[in-house]
N, C-alpha and C. Protein backbone atom coordinates (compact mmCIF):
# COMPACT_ATOMS: atom_id res chain seq x y z
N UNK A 1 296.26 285.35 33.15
CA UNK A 1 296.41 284.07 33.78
C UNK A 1 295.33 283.08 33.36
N UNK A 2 294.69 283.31 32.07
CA UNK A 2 293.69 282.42 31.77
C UNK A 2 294.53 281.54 31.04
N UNK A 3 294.04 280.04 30.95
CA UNK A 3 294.74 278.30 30.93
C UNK A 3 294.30 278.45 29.72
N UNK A 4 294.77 277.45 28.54
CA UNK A 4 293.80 276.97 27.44
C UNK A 4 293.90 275.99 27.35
N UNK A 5 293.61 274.88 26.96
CA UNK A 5 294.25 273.58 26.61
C UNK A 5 293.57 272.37 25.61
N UNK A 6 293.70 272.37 24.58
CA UNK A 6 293.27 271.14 23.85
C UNK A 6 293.69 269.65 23.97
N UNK A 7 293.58 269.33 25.58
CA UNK A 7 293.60 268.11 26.01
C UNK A 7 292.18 267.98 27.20
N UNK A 8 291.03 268.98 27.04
CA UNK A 8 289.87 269.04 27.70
C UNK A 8 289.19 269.68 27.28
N UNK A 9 287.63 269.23 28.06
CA UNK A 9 286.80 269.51 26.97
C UNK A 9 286.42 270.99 27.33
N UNK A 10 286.67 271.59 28.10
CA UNK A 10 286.57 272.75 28.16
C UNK A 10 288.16 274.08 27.96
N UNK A 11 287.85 274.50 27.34
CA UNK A 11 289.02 275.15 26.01
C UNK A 11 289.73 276.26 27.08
N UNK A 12 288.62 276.72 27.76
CA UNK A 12 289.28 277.60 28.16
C UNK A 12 288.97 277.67 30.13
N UNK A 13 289.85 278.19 31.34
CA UNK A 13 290.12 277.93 32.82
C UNK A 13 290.77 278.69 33.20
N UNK A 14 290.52 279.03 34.36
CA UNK A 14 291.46 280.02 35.39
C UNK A 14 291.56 279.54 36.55
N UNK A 15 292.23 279.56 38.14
CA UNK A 15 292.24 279.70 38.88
C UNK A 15 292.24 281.05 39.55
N UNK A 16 290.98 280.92 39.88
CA UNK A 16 290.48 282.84 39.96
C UNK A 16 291.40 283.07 41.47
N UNK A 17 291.27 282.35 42.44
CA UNK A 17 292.39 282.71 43.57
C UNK A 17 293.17 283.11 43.11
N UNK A 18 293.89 283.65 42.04
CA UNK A 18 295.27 283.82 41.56
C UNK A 18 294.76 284.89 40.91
N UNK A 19 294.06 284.71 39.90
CA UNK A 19 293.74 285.96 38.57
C UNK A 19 293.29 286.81 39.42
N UNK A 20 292.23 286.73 40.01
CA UNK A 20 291.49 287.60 41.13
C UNK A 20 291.14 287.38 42.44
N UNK A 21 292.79 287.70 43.12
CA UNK A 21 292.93 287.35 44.41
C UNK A 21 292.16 288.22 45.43
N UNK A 22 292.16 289.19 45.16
CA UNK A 22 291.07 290.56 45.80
C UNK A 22 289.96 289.84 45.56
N UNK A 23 288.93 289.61 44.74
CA UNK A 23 287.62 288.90 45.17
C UNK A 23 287.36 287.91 45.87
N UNK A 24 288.50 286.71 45.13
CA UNK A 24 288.34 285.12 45.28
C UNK A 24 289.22 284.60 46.39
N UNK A 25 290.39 284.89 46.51
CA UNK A 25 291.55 284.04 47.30
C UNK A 25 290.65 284.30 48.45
N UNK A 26 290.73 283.35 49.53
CA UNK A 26 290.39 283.03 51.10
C UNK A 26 291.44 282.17 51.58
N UNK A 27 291.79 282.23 52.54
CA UNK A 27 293.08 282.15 53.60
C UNK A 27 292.65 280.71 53.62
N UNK A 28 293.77 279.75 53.51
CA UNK A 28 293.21 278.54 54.01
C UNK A 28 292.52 277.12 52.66
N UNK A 29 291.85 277.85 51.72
CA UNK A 29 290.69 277.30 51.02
C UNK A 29 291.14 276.91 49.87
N UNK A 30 292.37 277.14 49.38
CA UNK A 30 292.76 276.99 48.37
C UNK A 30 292.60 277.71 47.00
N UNK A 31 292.05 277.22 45.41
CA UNK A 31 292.19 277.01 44.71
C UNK A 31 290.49 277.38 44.43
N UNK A 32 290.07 278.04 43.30
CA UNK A 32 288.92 278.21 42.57
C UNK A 32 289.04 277.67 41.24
N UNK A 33 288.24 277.19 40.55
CA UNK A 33 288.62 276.81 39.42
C UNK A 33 287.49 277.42 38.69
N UNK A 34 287.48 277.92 37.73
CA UNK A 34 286.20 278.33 36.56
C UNK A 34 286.99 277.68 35.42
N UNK A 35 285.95 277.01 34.88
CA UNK A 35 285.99 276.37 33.23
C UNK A 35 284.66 276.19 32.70
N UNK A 36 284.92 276.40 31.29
CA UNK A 36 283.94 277.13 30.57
C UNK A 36 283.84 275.88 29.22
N UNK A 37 282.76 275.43 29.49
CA UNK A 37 282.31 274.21 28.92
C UNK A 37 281.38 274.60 27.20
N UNK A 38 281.43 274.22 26.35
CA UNK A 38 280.22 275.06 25.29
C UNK A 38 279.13 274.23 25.54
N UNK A 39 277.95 274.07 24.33
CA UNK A 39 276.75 273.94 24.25
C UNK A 39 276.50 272.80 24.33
N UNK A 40 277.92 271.69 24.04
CA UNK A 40 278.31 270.56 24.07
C UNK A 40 277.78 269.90 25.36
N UNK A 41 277.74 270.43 26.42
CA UNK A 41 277.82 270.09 28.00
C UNK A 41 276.05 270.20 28.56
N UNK A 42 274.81 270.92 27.41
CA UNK A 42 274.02 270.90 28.02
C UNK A 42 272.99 270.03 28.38
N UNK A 43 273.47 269.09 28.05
CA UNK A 43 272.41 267.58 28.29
C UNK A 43 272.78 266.81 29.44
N UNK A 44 273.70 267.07 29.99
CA UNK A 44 274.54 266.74 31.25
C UNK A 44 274.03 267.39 32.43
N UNK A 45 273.85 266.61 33.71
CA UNK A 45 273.68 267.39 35.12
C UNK A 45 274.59 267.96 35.32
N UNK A 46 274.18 269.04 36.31
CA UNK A 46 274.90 269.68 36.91
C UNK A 46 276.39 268.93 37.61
N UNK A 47 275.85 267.89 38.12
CA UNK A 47 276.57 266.78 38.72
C UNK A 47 277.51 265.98 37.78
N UNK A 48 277.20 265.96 36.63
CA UNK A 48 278.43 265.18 36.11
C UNK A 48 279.40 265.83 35.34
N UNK A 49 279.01 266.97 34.82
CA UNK A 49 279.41 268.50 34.67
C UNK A 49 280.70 268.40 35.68
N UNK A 50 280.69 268.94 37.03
CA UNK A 50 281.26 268.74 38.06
C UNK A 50 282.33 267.98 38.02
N UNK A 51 281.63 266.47 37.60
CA UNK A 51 282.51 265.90 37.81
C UNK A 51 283.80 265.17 36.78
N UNK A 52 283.33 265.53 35.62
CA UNK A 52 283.53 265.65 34.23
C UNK A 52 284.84 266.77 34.62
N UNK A 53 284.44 267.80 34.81
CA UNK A 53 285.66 268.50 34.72
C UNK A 53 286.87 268.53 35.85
N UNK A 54 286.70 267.80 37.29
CA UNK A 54 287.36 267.57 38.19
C UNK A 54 288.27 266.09 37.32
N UNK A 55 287.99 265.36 36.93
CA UNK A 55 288.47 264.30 36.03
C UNK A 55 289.78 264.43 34.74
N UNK A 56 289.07 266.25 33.83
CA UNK A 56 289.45 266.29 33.19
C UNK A 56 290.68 267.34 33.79
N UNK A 57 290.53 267.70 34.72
CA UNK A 57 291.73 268.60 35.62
C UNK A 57 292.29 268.17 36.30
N UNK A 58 292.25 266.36 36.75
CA UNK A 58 293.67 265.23 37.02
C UNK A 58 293.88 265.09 36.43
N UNK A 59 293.41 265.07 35.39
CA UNK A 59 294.55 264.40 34.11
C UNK A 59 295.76 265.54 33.78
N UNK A 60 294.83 266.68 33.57
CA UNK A 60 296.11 267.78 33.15
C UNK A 60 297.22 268.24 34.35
N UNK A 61 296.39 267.94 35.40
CA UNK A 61 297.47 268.20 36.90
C UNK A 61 297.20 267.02 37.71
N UNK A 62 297.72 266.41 37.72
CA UNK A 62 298.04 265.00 38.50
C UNK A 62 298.06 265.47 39.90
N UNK A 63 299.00 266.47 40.26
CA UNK A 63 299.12 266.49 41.66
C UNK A 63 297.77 267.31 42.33
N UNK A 64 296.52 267.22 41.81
CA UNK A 64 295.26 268.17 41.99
C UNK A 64 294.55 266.49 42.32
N UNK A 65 294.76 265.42 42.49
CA UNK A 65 294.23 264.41 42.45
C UNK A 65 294.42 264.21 43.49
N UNK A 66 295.14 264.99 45.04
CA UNK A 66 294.99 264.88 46.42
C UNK A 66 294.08 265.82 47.16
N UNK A 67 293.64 266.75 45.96
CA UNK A 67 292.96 267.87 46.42
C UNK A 67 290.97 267.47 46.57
N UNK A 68 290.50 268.14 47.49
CA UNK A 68 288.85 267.62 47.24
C UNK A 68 288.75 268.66 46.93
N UNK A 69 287.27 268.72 46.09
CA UNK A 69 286.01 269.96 45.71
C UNK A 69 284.77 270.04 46.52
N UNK A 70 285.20 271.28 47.64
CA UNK A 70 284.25 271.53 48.65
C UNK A 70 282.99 272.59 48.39
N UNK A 71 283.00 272.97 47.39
CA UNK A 71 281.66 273.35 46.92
C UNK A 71 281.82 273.16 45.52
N UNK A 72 280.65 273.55 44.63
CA UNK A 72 280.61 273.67 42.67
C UNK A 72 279.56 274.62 42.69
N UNK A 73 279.48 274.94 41.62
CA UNK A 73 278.50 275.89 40.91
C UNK A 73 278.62 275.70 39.46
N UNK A 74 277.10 275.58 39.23
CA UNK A 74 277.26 275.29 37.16
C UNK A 74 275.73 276.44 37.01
N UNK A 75 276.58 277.02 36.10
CA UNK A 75 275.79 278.42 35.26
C UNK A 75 275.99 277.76 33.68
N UNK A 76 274.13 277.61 33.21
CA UNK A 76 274.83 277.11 32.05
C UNK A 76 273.72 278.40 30.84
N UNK A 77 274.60 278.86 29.77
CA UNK A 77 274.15 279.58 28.88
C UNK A 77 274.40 279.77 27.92
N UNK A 78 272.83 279.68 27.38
CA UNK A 78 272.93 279.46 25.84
C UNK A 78 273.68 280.19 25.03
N UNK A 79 274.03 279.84 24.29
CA UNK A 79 274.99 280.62 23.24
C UNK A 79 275.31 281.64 23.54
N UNK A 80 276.36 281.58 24.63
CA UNK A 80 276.91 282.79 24.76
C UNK A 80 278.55 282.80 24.76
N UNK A 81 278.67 281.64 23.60
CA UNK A 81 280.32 280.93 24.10
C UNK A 81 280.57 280.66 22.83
N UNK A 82 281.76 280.58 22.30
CA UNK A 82 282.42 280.11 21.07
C UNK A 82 282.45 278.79 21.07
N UNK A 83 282.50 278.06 19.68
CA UNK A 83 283.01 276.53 20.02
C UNK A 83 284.34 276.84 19.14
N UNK A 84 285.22 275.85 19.35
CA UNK A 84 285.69 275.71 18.13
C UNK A 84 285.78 274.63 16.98
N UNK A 85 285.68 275.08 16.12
CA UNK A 85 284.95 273.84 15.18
C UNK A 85 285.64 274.25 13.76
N UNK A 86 285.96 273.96 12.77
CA UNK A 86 286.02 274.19 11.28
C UNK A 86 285.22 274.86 10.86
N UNK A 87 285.43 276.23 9.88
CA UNK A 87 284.31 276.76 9.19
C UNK A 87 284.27 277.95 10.33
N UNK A 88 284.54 278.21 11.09
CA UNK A 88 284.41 279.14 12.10
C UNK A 88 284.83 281.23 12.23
N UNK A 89 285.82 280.64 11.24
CA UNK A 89 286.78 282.39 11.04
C UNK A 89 285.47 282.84 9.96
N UNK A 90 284.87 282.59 8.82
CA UNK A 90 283.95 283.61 8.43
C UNK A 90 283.02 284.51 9.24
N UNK A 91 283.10 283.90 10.87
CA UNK A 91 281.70 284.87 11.61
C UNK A 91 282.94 285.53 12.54
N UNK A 92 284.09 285.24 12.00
CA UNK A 92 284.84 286.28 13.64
C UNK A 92 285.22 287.79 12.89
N UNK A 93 285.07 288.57 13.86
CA UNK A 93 285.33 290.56 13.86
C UNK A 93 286.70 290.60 13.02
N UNK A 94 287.02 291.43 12.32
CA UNK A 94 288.53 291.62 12.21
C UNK A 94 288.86 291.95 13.34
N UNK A 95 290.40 291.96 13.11
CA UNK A 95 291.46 292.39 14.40
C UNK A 95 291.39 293.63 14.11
N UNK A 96 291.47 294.30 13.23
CA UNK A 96 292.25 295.67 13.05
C UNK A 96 291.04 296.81 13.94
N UNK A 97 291.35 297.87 14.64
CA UNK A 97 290.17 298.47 14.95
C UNK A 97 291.27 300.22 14.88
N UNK A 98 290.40 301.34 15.10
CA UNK A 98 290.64 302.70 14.63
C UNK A 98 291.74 303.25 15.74
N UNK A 99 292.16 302.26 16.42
CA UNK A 99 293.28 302.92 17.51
C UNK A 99 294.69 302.31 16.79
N UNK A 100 295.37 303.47 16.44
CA UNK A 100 296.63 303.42 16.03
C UNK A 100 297.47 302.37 17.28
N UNK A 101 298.02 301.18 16.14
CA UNK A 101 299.00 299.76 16.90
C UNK A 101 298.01 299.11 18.15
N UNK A 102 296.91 299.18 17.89
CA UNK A 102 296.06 298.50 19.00
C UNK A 102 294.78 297.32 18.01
N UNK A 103 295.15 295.56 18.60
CA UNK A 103 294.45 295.12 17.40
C UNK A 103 293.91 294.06 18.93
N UNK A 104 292.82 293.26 18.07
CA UNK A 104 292.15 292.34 18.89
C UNK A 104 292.68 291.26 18.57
């Protein structure tokens, strides 16, 4: 149930209430959102971060533009994220690995 979308700046999103309703869902509260911003995002507050991506998630869901954001959290870390950029497939793993019909 992970989102992707190359109409924001963050590539990749979930609504963890859904993916991981056993941890995340709470009765009532709605909707979690995690999106995963790259290295691009680290000169930015926490705060516009926030709000940067509440912006960029009306646009892709319009009807999320009646909804508020009653808490945030921004974890930000260094290179621990892909970008995507040109020039990029020379540093990625092959697919193929030693388990017969099983590839990445």
């Amino acid at each position: 149930n992970l989102l992707y979308s190359a109409d924001a700046e963050f590539s990749c999103f979930a609504d963890l209430a859904l993916t991981s309703p056993g941890e995340y869902y709470k009765e009532g509260e709605g909707s979690l959102i995690q999106a995963v911003f790259d290295e691009r995002a680290f000169d930015r507050s926490e705060e516009q971060l926030v709000q940067d991506c509440i912006d960029q998630l009306n646009k892709l869901f319009p009807s999320s533009r009646k909804l508020k954001c009653t808490w945030s959290n921004v974890a930000k870390l260094g290179q621990s994220l892909y970008r995507e950029k040109p020039g990029q497939d020379k540093f990625r793993p092959t697919q193929a690995t030693p388990i017969s019909n099983f590839f990445l």
